[in-house]
Protein backbone atom coordinates (compact mmCIF):
# COMPACT_ATOMS: atom_id res chain seq x y z
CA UNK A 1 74.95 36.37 -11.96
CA UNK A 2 78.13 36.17 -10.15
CA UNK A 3 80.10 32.61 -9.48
CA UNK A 4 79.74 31.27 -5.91
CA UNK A 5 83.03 31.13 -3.68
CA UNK A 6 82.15 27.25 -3.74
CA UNK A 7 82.24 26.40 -7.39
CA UNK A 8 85.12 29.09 -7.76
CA UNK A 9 87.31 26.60 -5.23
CA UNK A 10 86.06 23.53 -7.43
CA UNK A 11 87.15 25.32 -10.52
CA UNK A 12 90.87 26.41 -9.36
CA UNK A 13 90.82 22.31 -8.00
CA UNK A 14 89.34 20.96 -11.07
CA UNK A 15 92.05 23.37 -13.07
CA UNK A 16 95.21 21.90 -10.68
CA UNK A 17 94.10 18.65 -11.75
CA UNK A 18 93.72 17.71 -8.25
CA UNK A 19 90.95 15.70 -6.72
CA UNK A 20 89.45 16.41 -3.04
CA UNK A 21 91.62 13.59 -1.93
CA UNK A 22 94.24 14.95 -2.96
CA UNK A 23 93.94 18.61 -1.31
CA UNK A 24 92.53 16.64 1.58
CA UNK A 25 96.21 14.97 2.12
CA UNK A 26 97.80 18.04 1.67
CA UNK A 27 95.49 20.23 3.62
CA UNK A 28 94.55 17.77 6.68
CA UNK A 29 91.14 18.65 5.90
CA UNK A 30 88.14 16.35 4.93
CA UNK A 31 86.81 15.32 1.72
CA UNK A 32 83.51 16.00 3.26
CA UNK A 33 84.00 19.17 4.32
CA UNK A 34 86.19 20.24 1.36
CA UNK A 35 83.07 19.09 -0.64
CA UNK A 36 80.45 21.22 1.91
CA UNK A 37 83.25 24.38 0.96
CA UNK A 38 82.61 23.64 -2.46
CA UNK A 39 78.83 23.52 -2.24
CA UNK A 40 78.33 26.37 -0.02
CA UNK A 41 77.23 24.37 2.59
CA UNK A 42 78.94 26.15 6.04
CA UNK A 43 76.49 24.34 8.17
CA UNK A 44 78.55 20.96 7.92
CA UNK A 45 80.48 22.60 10.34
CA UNK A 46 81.01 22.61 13.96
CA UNK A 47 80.91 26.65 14.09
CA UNK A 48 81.74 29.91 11.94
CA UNK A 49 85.39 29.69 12.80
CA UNK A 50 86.22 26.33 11.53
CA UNK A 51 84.46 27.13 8.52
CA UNK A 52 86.08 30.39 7.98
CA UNK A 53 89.56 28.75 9.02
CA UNK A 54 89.25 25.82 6.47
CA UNK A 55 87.86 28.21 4.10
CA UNK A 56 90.89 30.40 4.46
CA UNK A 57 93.38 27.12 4.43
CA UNK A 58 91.74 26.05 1.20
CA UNK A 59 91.83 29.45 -0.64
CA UNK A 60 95.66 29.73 -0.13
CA UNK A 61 96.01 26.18 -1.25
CA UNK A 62 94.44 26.84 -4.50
CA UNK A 63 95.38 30.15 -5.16
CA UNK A 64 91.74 31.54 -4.81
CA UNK A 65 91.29 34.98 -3.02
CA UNK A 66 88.36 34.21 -0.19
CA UNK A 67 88.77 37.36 2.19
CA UNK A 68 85.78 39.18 1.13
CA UNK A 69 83.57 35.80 2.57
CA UNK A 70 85.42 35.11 5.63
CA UNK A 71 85.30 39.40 6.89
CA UNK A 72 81.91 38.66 6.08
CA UNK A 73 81.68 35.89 8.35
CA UNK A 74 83.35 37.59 11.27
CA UNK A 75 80.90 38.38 14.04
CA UNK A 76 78.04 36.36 12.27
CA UNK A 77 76.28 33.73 13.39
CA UNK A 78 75.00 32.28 10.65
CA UNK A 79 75.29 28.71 12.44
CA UNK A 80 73.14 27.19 15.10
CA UNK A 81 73.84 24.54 17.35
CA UNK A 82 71.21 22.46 16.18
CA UNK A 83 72.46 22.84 11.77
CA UNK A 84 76.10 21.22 13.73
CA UNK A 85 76.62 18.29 11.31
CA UNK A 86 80.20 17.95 12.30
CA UNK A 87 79.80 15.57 15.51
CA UNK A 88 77.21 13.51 13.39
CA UNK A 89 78.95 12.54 10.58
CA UNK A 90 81.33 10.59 12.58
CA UNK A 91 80.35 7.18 13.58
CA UNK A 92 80.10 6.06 17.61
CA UNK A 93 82.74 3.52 17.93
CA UNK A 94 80.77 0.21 19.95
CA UNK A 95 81.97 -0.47 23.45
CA UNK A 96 82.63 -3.58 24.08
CA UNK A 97 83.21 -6.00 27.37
CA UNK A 98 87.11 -6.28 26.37
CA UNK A 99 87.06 -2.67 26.45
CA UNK A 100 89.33 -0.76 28.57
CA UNK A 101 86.73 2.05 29.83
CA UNK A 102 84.02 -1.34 30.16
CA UNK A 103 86.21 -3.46 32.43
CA UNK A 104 86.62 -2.29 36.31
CA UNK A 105 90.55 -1.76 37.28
CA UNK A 106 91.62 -3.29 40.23
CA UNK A 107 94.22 -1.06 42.24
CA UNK A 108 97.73 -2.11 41.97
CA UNK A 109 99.95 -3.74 44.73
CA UNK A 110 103.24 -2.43 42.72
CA UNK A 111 103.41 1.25 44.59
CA UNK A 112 102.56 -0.44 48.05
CA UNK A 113 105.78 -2.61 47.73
CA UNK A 114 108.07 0.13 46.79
CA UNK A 115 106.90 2.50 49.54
CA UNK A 116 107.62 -0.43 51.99
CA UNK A 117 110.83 -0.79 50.27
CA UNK A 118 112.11 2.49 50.61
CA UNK A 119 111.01 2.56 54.26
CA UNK A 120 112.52 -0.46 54.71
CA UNK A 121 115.88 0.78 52.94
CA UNK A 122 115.96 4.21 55.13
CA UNK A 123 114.85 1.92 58.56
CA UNK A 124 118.43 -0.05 57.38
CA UNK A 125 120.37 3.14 57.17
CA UNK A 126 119.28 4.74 60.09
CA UNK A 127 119.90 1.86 62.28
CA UNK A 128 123.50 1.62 60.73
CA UNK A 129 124.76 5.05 61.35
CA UNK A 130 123.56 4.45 64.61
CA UNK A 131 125.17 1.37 65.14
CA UNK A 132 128.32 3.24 64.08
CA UNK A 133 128.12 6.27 66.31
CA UNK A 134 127.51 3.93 69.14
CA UNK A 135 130.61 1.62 68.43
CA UNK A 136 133.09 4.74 68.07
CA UNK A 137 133.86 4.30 64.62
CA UNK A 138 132.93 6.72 62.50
């Protein structure tokens, strides 16, 4: 029987001495999903094309050819919406009273002032070049 793609990547790992940490830092992909690679297990992600890109990313890390699964992967929709395990692995932060989406804003006074400033300001500078044209000096 031929050797899955999965425990091929955990034998070229296993062989670099590396742990899934440590491809995980180097890759910026996660130990969970570098372990659902290594299992087989393409339904831990969010759709076919992040599991054929991390697949891909992880091959040329360690070395291991994995074109023949991602062309088969092209076009296939292997995945459903409800096997996404992606958006349920990570945990729903709780919202609090101190938080800043909780808490109504109140509107700012700040951009009031400086549009009365500057009207202010050009009000001041219109009435002195027209004090100036009207006293003959300029």
């Amino acid at each position: 029987m031929a050797e899955s793609l999965g425990s091929r990547l955990r034998a070229a790992r296993q062989a670099k001495g590396l742990s899934l940490e440590d491809v995980a830092q180097s890759t910026c992909i996660r130990p969970d999903k570098l372990a659902a690679l290594e299992a087989d297990d393409y339904k831990r992600f969010p759709s076919i094309a992040y599991c054929r890109g991390f697949l891909t990313l992880y091959g040329k890390h360690l070395g291991v050819d994995v074109s023949s699964e991602t062309r088969s992967m092209e076009g296939h929709s292997a995945i459903h919406v409800k096997d996404y395990q992606y958006l349920k692995n990570a945990p729903v932060p709780p919202v609090s009273e101190d938080s800043v989406f909780a808490r109504e804003r109140t509107p700012s006074i700040v951009p009031l002032l400086v549009f009365l400033g500057i009207i202010l300001l050009a009000a001041a500078g219109l009435w002195l070049v027209l004090t100036v044209r009207r006293l003959g000096l300029g």
